[in-house]
C-alpha atoms as a PDB file:
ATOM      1  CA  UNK A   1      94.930 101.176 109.695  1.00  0.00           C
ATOM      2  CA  UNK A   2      95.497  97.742 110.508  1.00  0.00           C
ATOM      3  CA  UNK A   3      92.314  95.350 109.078  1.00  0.00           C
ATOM      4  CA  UNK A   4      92.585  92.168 112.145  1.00  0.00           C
ATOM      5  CA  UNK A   5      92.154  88.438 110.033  1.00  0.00           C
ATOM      6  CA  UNK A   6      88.585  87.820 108.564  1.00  0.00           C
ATOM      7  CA  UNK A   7      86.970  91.030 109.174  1.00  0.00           C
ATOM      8  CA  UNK A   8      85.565  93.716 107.062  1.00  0.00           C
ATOM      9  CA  UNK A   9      86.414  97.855 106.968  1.00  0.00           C
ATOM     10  CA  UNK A  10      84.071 100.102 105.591  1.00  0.00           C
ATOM     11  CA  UNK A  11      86.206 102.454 103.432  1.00  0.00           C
ATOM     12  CA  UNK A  12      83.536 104.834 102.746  1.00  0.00           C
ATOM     13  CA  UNK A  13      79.917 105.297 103.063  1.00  0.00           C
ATOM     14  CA  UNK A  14      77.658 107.943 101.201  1.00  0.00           C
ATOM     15  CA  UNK A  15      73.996 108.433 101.273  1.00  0.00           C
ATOM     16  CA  UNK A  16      72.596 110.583  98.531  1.00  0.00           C
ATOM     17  CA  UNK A  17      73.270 110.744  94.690  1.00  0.00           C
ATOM     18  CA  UNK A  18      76.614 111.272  93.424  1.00  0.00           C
ATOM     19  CA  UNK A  19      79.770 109.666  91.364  1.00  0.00           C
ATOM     20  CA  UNK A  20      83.542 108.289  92.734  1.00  0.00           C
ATOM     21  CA  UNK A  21      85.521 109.877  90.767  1.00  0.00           C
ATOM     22  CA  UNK A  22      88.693 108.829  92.114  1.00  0.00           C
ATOM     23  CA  UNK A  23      90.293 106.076  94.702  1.00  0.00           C
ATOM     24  CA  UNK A  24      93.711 106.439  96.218  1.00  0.00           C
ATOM     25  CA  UNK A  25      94.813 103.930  98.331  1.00  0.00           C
ATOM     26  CA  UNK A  26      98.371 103.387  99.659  1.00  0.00           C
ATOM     27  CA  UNK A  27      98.323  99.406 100.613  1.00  0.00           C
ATOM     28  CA  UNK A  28     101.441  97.238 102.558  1.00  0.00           C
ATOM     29  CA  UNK A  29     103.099  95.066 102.139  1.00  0.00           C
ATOM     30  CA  UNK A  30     102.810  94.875  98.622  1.00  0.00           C
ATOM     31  CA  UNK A  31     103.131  91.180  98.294  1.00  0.00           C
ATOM     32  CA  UNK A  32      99.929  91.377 100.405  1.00  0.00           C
ATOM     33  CA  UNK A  33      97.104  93.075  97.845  1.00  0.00           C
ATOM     34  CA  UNK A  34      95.620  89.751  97.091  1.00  0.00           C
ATOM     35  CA  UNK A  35      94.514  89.423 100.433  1.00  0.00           C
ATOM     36  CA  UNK A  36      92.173  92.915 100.211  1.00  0.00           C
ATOM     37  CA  UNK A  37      88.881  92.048  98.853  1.00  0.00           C
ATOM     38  CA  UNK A  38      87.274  95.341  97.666  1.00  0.00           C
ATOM     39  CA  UNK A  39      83.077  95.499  97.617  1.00  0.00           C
ATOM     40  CA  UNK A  40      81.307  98.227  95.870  1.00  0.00           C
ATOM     41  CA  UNK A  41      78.119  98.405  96.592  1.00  0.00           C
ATOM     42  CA  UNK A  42      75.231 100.745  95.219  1.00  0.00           C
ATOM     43  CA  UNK A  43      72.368 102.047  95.901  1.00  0.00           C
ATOM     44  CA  UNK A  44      71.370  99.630  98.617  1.00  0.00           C
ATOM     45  CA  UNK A  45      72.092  96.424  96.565  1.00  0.00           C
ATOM     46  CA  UNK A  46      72.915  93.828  98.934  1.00  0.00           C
ATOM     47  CA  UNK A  47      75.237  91.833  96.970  1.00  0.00           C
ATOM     48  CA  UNK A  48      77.948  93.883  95.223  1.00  0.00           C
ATOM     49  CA  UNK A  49      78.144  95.074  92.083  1.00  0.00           C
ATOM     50  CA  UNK A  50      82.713  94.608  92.023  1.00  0.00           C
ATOM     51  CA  UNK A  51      83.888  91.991  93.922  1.00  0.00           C
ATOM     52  CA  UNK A  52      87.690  92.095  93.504  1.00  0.00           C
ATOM     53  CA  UNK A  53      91.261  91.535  94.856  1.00  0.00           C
ATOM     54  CA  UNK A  54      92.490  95.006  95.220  1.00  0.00           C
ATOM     55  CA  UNK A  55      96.101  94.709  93.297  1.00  0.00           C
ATOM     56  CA  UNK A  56      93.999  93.276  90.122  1.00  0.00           C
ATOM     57  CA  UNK A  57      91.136  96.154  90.652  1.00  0.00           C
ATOM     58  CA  UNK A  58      94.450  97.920  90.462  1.00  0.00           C
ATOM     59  CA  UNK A  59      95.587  96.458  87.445  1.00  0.00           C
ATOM     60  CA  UNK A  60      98.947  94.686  89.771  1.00  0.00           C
ATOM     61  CA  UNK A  61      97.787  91.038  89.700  1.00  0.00           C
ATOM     62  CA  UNK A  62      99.579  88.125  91.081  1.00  0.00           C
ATOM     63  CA  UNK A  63     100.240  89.790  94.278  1.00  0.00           C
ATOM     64  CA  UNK A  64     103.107  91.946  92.455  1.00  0.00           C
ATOM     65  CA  UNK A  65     103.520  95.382  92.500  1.00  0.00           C
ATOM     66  CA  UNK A  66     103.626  97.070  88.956  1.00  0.00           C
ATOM     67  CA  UNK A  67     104.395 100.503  87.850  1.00  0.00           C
ATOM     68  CA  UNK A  68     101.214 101.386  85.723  1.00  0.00           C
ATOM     69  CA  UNK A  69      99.785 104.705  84.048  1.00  0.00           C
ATOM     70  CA  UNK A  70      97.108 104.814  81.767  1.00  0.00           C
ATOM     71  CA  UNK A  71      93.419 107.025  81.994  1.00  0.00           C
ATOM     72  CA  UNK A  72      91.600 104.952  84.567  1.00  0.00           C
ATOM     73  CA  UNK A  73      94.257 103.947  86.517  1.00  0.00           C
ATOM     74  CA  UNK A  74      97.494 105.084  87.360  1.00  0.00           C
ATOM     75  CA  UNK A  75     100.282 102.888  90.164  1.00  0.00           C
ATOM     76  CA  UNK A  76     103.162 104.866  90.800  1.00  0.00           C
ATOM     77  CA  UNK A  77     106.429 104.194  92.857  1.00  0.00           C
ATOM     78  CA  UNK A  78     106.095 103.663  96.571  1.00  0.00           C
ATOM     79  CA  UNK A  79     102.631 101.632  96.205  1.00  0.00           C
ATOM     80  CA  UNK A  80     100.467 104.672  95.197  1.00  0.00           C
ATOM     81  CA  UNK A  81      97.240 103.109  94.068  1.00  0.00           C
ATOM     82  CA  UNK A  82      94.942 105.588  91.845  1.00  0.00           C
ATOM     83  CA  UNK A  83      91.932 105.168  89.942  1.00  0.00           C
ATOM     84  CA  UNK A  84      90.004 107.631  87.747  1.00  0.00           C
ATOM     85  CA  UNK A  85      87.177 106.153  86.643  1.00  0.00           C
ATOM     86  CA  UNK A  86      83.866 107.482  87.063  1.00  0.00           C
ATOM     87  CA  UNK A  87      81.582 105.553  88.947  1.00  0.00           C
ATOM     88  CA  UNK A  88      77.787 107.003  89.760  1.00  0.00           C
ATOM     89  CA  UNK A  89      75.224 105.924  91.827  1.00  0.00           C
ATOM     90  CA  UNK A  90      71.781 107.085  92.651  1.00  0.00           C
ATOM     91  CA  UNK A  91      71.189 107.003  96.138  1.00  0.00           C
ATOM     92  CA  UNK A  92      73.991 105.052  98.124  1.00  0.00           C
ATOM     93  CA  UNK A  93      77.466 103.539  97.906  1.00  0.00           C
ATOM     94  CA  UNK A  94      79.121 101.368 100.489  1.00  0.00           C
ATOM     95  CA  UNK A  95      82.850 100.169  99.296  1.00  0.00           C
ATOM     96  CA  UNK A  96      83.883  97.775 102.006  1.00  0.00           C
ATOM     97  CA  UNK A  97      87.800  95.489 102.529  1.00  0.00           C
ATOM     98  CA  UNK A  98      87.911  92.075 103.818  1.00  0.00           C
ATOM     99  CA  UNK A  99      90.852  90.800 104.307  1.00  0.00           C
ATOM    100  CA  UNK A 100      92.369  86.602 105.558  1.00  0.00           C
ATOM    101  CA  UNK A 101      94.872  87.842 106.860  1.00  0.00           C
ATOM    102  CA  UNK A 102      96.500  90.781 109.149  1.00  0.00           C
ATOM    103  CA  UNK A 103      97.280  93.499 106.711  1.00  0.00           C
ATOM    104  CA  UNK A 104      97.244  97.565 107.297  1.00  0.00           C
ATOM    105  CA  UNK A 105      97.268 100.311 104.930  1.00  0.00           C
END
């Protein structure tokens, strides 16, 4: 997917209890991950509850990739992007990207 300057994706959408349980994204170029700023949002809240470049949600800050494995999050070779933590919500979650610049992943 290619995200055009200064707009916003909507990486998922669900309506109706339930817990994230895992992410997996696969972003490029690496050098770029600042740029992605991830929103979680839940349970109609209309300011969001992480607001976060996605290499540091990731644990890779400073626009660096790093090779990482622990329990709630795990970046392997080739920019594999994991996370394992469990994340519930009661009604809705909305996890949106905005990016500055032309990026795609």
């Amino acid at each position: 997917m290619r995200i055009q300057p200064n707009s916003t994706l909507t990486l998922a959408e669900i309506t109706g209890p339930g817990a994230i349980k895992q992410i997996w994204m696969t972003p490029s170029p690496l050098d770029n991950t600042r740029s992605f700023i991830l929103r979680f949002y839940w349970d109609d809240e209309t300011d969001p509850s992480v607001e976060c470049p996605m290499g540091d949600f990731f644990a890779c800050g400073w626009g660096r990739y790093c090779q990482i494995s622990s329990l709630p999050v795990c970046v392997n070779p080739r920019s594999a992007f994991n996370c394992y933590w469990p994340m519930p919500f009661h009604k809705k979650a909305k996890i949106t990207s905005r990016t500055g610049t032309t990026s795609r992943w």
